[in-house]
C-alpha atoms as a PDB file:
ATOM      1  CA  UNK A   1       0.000   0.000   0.000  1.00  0.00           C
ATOM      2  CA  UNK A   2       1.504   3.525  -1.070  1.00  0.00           C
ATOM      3  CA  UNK A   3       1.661   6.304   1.470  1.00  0.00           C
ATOM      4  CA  UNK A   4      -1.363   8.377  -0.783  1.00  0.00           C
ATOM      5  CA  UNK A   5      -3.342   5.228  -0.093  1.00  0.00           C
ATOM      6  CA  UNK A   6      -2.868   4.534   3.278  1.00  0.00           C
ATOM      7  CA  UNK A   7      -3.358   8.826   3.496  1.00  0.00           C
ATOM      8  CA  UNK A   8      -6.961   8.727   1.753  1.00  0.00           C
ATOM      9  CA  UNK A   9      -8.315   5.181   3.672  1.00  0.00           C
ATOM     10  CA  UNK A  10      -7.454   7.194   6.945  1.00  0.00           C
ATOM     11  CA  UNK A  11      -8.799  10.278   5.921  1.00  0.00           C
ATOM     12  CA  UNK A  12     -11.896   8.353   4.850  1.00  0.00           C
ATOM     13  CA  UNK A  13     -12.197   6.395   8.539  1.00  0.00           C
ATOM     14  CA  UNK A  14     -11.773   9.532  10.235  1.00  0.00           C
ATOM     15  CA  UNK A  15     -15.099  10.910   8.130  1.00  0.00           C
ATOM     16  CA  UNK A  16     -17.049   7.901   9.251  1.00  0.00           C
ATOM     17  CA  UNK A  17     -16.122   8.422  12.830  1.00  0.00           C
ATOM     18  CA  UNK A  18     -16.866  11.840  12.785  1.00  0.00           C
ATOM     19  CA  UNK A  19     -20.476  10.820  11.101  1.00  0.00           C
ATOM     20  CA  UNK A  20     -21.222   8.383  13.493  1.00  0.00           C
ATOM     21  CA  UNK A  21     -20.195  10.939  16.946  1.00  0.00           C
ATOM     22  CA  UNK A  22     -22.355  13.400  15.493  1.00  0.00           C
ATOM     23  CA  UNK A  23     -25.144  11.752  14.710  1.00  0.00           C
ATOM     24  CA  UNK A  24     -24.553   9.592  18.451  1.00  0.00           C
ATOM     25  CA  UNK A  25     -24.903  13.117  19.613  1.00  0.00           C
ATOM     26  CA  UNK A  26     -27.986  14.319  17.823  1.00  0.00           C
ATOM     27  CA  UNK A  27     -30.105  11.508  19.022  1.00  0.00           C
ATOM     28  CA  UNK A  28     -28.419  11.744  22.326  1.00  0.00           C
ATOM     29  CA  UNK A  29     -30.325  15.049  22.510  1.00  0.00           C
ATOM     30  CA  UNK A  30     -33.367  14.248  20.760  1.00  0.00           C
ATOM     31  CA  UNK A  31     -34.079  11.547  23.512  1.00  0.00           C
ATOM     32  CA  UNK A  32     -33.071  14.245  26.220  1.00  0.00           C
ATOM     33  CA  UNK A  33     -35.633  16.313  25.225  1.00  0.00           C
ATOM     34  CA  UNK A  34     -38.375  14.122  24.586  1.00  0.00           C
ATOM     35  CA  UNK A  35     -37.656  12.470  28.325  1.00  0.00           C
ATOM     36  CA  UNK A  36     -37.250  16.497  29.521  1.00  0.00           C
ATOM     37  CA  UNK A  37     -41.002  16.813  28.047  1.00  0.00           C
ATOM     38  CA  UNK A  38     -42.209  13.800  28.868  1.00  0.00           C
ATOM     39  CA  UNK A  39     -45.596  15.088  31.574  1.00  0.00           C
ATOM     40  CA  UNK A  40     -44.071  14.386  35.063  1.00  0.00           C
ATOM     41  CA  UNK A  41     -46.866  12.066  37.505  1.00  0.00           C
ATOM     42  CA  UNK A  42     -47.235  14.753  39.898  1.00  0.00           C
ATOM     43  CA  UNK A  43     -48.834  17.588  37.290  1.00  0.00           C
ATOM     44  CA  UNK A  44     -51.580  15.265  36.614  1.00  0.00           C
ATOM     45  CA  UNK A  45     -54.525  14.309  39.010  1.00  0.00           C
ATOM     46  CA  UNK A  46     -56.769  12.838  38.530  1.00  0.00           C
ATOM     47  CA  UNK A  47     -60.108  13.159  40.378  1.00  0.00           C
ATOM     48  CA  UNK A  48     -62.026  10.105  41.237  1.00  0.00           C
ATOM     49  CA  UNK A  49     -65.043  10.045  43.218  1.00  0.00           C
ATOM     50  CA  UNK A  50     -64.824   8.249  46.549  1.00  0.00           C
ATOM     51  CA  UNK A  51     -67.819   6.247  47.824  1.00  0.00           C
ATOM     52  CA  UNK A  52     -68.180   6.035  51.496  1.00  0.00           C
ATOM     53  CA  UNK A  53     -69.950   3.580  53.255  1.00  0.00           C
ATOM     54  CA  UNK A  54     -71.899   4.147  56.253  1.00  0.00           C
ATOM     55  CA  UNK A  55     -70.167   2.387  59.140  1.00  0.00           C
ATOM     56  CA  UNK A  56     -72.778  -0.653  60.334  1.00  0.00           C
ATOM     57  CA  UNK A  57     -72.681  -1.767  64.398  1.00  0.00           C
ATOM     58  CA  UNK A  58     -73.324  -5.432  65.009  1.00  0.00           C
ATOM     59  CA  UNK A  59     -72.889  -6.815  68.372  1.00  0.00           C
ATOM     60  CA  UNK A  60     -72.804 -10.612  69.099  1.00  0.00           C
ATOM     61  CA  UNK A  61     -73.201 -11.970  72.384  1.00  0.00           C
ATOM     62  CA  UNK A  62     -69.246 -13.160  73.548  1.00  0.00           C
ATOM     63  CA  UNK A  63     -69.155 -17.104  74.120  1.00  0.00           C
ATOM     64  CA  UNK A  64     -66.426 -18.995  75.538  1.00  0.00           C
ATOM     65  CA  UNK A  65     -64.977 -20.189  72.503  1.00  0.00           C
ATOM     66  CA  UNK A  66     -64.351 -16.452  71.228  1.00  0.00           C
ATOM     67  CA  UNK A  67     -62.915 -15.378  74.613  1.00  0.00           C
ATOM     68  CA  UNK A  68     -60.722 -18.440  74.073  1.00  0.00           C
ATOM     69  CA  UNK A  69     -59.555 -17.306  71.075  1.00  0.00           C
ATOM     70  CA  UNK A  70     -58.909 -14.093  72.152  1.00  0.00           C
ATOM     71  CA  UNK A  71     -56.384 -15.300  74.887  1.00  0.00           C
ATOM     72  CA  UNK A  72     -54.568 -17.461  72.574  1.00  0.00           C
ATOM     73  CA  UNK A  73     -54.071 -14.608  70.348  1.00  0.00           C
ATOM     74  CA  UNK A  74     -52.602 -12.553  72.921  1.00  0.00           C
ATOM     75  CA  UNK A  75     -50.120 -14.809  74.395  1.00  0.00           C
ATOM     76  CA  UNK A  76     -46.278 -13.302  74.524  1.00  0.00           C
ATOM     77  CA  UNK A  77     -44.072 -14.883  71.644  1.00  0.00           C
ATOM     78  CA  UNK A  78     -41.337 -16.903  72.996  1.00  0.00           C
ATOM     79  CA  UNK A  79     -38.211 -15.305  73.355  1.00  0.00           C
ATOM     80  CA  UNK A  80     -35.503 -15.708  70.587  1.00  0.00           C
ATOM     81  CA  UNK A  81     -31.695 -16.450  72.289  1.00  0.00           C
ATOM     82  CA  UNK A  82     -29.009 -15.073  69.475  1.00  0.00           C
ATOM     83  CA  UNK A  83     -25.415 -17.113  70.631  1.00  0.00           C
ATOM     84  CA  UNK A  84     -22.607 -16.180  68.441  1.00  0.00           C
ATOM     85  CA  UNK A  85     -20.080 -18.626  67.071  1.00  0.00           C
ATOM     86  CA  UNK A  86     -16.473 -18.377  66.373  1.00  0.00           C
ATOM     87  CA  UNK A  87     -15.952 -17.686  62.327  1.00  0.00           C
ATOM     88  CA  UNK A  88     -12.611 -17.111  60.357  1.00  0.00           C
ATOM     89  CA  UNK A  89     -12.036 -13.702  59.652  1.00  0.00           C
ATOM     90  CA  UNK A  90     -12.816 -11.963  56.585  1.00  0.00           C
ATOM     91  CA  UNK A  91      -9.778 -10.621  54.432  1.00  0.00           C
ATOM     92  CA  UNK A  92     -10.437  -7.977  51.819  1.00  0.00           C
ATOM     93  CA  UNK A  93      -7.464  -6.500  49.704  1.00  0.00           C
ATOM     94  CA  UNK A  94      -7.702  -2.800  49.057  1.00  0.00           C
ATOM     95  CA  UNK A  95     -10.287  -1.501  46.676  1.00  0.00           C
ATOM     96  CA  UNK A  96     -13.423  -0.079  47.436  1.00  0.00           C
END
């Protein structure tokens, strides 16, 4: 390959490159500003109509069985005991 050669065939990469970094860079920005105008969540609200139920009272007489219940359900949880054990220690070498 003669020097003029090898001159053009570089010349002719470093177009490309330059091509391909610019238009890297124009869709770089076109997708900045589309996600820049993109409606945020907290501009839009919208209204929806809440239906509230009246609250209804029902008592039932308490048997045994419920009161039962109710005492099972409030026992204390036993008591978890952590003991540590002896491990190796743990050597890290520099980095972060």
């Amino acid at each position: 390959m003669t020097p003029l050669r090898r001159d053009r065939n570089l010349l002719r990469v470093r177009r490309a490159t330059g091509v391909i970094a610019g238009a890297s860079l124009a869709a770089t920005g076109v997708f900045a500003g589309l996600a820049a105008s993109k409606p945020k969540a907290t501009k839009s609200s919208s209204a929806s109509a809440v239906r509230v139920r009246p609250a209804t009272t029902t008592t039932a007489p308490a048997t045994v069985q419920s009161q039962e219940e109710e005492t099972q359900s409030q026992a204390p949880a036993p008591a978890i005991v952590v003991t540590p054990t002896q491990q190796a220690p743990v050597a890290s070498s520099g980095g972060s």
